[in-house]
N, C-alpha and C. Protein backbone atom coordinates (compact mmCIF):
# COMPACT_ATOMS: atom_id res chain seq x y z
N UNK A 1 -2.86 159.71 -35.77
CA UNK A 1 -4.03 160.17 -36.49
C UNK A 1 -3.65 160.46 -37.94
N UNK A 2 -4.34 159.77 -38.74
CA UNK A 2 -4.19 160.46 -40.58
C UNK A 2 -4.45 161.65 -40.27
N UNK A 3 -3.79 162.32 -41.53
CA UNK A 3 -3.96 163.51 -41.86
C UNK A 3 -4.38 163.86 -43.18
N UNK A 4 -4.86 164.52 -44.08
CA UNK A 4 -5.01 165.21 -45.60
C UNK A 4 -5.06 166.84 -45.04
N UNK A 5 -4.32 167.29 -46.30
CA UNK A 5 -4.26 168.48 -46.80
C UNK A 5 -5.36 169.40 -47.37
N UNK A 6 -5.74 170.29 -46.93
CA UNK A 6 -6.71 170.60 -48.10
C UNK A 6 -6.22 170.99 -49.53
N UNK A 7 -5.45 170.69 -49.95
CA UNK A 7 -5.01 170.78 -51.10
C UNK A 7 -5.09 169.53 -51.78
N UNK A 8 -5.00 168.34 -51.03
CA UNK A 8 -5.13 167.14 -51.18
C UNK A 8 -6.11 166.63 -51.37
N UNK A 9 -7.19 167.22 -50.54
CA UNK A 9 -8.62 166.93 -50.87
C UNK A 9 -9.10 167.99 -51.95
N UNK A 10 -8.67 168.92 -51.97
CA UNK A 10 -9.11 169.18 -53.00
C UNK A 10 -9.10 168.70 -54.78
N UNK A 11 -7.69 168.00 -54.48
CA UNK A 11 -7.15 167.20 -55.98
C UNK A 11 -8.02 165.78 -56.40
N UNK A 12 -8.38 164.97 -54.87
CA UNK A 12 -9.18 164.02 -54.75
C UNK A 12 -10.51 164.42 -55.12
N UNK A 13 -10.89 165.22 -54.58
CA UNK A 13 -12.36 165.59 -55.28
C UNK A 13 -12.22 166.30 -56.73
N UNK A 14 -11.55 166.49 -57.33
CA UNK A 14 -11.59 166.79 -58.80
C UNK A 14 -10.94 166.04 -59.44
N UNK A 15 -10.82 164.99 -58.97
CA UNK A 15 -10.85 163.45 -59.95
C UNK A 15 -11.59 162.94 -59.79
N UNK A 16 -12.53 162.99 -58.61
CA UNK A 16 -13.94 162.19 -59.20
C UNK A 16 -14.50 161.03 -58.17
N UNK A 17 -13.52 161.51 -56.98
CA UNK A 17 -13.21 160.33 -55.94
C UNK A 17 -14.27 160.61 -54.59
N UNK A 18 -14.98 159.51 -54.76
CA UNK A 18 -15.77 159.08 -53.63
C UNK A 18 -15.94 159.31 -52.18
N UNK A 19 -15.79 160.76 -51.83
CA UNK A 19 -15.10 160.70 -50.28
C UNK A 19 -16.07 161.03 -49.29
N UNK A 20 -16.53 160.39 -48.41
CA UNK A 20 -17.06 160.58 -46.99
C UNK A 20 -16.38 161.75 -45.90
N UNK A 21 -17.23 162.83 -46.17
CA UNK A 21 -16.77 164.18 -44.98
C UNK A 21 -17.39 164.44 -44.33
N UNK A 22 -17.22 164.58 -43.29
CA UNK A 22 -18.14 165.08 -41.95
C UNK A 22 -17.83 166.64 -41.36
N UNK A 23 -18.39 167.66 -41.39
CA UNK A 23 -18.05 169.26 -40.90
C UNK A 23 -18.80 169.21 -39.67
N UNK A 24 -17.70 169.00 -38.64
CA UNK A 24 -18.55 169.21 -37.02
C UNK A 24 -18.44 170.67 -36.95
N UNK A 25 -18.19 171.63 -37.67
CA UNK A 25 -18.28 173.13 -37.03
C UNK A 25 -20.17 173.27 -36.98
N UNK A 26 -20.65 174.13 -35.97
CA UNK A 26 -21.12 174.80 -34.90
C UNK A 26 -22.16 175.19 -36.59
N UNK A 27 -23.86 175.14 -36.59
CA UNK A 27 -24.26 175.63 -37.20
C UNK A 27 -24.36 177.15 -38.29
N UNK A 28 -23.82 178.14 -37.61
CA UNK A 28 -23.59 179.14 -37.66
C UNK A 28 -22.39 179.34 -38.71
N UNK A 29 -21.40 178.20 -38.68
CA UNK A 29 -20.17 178.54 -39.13
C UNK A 29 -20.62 177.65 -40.85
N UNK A 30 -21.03 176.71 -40.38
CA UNK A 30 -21.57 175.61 -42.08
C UNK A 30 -22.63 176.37 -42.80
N UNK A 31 -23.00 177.65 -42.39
CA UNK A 31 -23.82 178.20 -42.88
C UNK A 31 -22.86 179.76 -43.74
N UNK A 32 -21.78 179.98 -43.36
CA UNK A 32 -21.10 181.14 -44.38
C UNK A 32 -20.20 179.73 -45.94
N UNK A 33 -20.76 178.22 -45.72
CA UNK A 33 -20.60 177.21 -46.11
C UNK A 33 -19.53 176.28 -46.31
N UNK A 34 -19.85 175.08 -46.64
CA UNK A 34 -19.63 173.76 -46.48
C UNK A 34 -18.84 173.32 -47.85
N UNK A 35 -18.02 172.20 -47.75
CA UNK A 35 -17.62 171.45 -48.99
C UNK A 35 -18.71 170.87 -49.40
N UNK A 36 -18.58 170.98 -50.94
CA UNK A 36 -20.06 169.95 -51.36
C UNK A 36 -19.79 168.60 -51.20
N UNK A 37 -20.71 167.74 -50.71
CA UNK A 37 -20.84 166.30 -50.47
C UNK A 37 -20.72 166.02 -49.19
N UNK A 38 -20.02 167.21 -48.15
CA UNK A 38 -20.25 167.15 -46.91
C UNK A 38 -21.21 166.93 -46.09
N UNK A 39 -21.07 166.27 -45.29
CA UNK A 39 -22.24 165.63 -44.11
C UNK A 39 -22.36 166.96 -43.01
N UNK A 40 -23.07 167.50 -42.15
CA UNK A 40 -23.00 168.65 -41.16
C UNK A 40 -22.98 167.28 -39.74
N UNK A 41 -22.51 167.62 -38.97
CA UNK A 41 -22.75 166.88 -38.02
C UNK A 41 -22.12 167.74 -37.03
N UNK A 42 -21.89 168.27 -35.93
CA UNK A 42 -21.76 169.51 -35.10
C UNK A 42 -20.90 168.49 -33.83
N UNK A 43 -19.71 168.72 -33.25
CA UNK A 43 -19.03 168.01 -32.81
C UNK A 43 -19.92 167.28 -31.56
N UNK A 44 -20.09 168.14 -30.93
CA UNK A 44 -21.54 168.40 -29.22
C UNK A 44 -22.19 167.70 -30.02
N UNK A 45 -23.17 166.92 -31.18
CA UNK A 45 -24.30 165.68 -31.51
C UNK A 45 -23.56 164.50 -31.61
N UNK A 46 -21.90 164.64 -31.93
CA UNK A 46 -21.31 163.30 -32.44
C UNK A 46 -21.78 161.69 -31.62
N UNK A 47 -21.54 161.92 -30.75
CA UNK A 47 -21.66 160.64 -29.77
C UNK A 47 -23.47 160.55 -30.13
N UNK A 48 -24.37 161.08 -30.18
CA UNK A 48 -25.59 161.02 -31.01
C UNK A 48 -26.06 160.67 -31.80
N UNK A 49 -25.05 161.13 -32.49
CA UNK A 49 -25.48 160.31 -33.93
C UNK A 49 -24.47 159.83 -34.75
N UNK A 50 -23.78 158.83 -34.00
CA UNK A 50 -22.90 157.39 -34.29
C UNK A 50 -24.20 156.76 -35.44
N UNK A 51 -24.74 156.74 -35.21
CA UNK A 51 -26.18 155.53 -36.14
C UNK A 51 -25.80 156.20 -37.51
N UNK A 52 -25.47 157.22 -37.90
CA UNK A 52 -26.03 158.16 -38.78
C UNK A 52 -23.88 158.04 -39.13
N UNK A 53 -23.10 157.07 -39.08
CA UNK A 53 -21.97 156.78 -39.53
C UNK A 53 -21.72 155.51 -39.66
N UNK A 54 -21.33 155.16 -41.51
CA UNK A 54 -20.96 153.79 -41.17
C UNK A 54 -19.38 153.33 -40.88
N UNK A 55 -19.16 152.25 -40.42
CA UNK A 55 -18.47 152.06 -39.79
C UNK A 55 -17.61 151.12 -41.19
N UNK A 56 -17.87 150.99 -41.58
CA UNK A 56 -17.44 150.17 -43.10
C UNK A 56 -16.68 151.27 -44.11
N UNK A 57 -16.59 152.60 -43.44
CA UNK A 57 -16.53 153.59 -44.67
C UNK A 57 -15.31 154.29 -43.96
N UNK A 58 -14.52 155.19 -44.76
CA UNK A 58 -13.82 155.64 -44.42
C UNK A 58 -13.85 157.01 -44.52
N UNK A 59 -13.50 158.22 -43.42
CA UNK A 59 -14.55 159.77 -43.29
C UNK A 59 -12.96 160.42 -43.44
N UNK A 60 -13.46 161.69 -43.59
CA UNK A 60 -12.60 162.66 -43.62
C UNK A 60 -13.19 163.27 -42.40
N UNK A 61 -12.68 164.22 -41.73
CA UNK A 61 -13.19 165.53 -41.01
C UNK A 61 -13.22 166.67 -40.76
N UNK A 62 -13.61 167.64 -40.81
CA UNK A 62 -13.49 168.86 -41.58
C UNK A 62 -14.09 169.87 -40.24
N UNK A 63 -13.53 170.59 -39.75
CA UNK A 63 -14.12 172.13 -38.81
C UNK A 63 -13.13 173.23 -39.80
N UNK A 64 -13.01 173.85 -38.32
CA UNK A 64 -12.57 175.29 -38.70
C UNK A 64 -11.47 175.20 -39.07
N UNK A 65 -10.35 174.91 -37.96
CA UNK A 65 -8.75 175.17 -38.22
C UNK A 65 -8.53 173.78 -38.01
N UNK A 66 -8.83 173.03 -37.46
CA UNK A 66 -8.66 171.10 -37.49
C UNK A 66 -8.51 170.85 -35.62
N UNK A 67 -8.73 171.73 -35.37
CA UNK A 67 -8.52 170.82 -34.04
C UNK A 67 -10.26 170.43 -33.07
N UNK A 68 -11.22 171.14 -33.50
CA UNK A 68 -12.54 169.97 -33.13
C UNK A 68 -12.66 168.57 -34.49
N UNK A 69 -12.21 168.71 -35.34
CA UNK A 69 -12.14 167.82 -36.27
C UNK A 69 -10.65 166.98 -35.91
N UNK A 70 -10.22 167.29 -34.95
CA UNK A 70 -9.10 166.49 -34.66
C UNK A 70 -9.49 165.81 -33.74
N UNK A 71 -10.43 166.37 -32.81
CA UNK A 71 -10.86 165.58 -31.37
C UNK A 71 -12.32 164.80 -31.78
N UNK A 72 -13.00 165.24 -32.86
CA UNK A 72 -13.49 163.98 -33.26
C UNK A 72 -12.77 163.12 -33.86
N UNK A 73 -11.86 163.07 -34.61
CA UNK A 73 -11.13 162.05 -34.89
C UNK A 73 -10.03 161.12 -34.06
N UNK A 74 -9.76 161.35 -32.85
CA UNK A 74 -10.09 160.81 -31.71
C UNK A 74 -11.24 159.88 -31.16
N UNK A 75 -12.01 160.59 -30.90
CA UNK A 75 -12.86 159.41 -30.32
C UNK A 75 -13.44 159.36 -31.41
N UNK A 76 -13.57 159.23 -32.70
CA UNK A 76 -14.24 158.12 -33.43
C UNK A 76 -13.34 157.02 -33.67
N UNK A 77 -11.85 157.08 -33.79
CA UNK A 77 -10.67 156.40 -33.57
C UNK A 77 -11.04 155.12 -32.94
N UNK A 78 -11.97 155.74 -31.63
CA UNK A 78 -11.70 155.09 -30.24
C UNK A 78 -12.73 153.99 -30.38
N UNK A 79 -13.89 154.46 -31.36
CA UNK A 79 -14.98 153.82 -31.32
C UNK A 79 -14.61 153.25 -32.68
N UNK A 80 -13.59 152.94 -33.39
CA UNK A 80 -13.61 151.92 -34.51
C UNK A 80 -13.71 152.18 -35.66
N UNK A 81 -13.55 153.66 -35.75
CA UNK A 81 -13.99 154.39 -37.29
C UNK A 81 -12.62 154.37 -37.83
N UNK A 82 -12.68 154.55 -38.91
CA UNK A 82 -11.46 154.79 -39.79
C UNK A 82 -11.71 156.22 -40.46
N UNK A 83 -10.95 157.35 -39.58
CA UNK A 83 -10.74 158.81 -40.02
C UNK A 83 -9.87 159.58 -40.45
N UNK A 84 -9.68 160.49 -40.94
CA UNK A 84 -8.32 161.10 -41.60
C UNK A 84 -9.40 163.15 -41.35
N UNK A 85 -8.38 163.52 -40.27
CA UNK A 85 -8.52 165.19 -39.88
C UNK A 85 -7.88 165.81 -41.20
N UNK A 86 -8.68 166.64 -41.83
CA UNK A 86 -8.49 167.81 -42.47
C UNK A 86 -7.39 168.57 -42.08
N UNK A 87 -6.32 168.70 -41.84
CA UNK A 87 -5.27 169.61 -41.34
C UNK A 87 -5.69 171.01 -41.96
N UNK A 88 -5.74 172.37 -41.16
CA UNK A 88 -5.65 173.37 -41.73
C UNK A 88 -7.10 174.11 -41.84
N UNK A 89 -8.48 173.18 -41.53
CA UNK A 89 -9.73 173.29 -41.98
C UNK A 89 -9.95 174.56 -42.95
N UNK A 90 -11.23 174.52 -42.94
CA UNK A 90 -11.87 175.81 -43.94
C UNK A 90 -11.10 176.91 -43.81
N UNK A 91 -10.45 177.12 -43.02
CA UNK A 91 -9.58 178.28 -43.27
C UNK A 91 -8.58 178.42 -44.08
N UNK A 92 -8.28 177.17 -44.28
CA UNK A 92 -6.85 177.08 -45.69
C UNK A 92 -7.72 176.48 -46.60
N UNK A 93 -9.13 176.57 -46.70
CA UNK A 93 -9.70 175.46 -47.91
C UNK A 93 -9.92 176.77 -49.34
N UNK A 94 -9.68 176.53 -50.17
CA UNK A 94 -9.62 177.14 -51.29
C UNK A 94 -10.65 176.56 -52.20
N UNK A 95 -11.23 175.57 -52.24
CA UNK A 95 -12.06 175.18 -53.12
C UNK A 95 -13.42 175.48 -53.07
N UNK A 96 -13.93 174.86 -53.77
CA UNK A 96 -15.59 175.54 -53.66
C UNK A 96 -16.28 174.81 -52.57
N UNK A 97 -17.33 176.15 -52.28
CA UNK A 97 -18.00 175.80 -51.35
C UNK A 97 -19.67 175.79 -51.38
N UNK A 98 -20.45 174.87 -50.73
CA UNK A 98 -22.17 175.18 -51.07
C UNK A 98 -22.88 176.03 -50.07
């Protein structure tokens, strides 16, 4: 499984770089907030809303501490996506948030 840093993403997004993120944490939790440009998608809808991911693109994934953002990145793996888990999630994220 790829990995990024949030330190890493954070350097990528303040150059200006194009990145596809998905935050499967649990409504409740994307609501004390989210990276900007982030997608919400809640791990429990994933298999749901596959339609609503392209498959041409390449995602980041983003929860709490990285391990539901690790097990979606797993089975999206499985289903053909090209993903890279947030190591560390919002809990080591230092950058701004919406």
């Amino acid at each position: 499984m790829k990995e990024i840093t949030t330190e890493e993403l954070q350097e990528q997004l303040k150059t200006g770089a194009v990145l596809h993120m998905i935050d499967v944490r649990e409504d409740d939790e994307v609501a004390q907030g989210m990276i900007p440009g982030a997608i919400h998608i809640p791990l429990g809808e994933l298999l749901g809303r596959l339609d609503e991911i392209d498959q041409a693109k390449s995602y980041i994934m983003i929860c709490r501490s990285s391990g539901r953002s690790g097990r979606a990145c797993e089975f999206l793996e499985d289903q053909g996506y090209d993903v890279t888990n947030m190591v560390g999630g919002m809990l080591d994220w230092h950058g701004e948030v919406k």
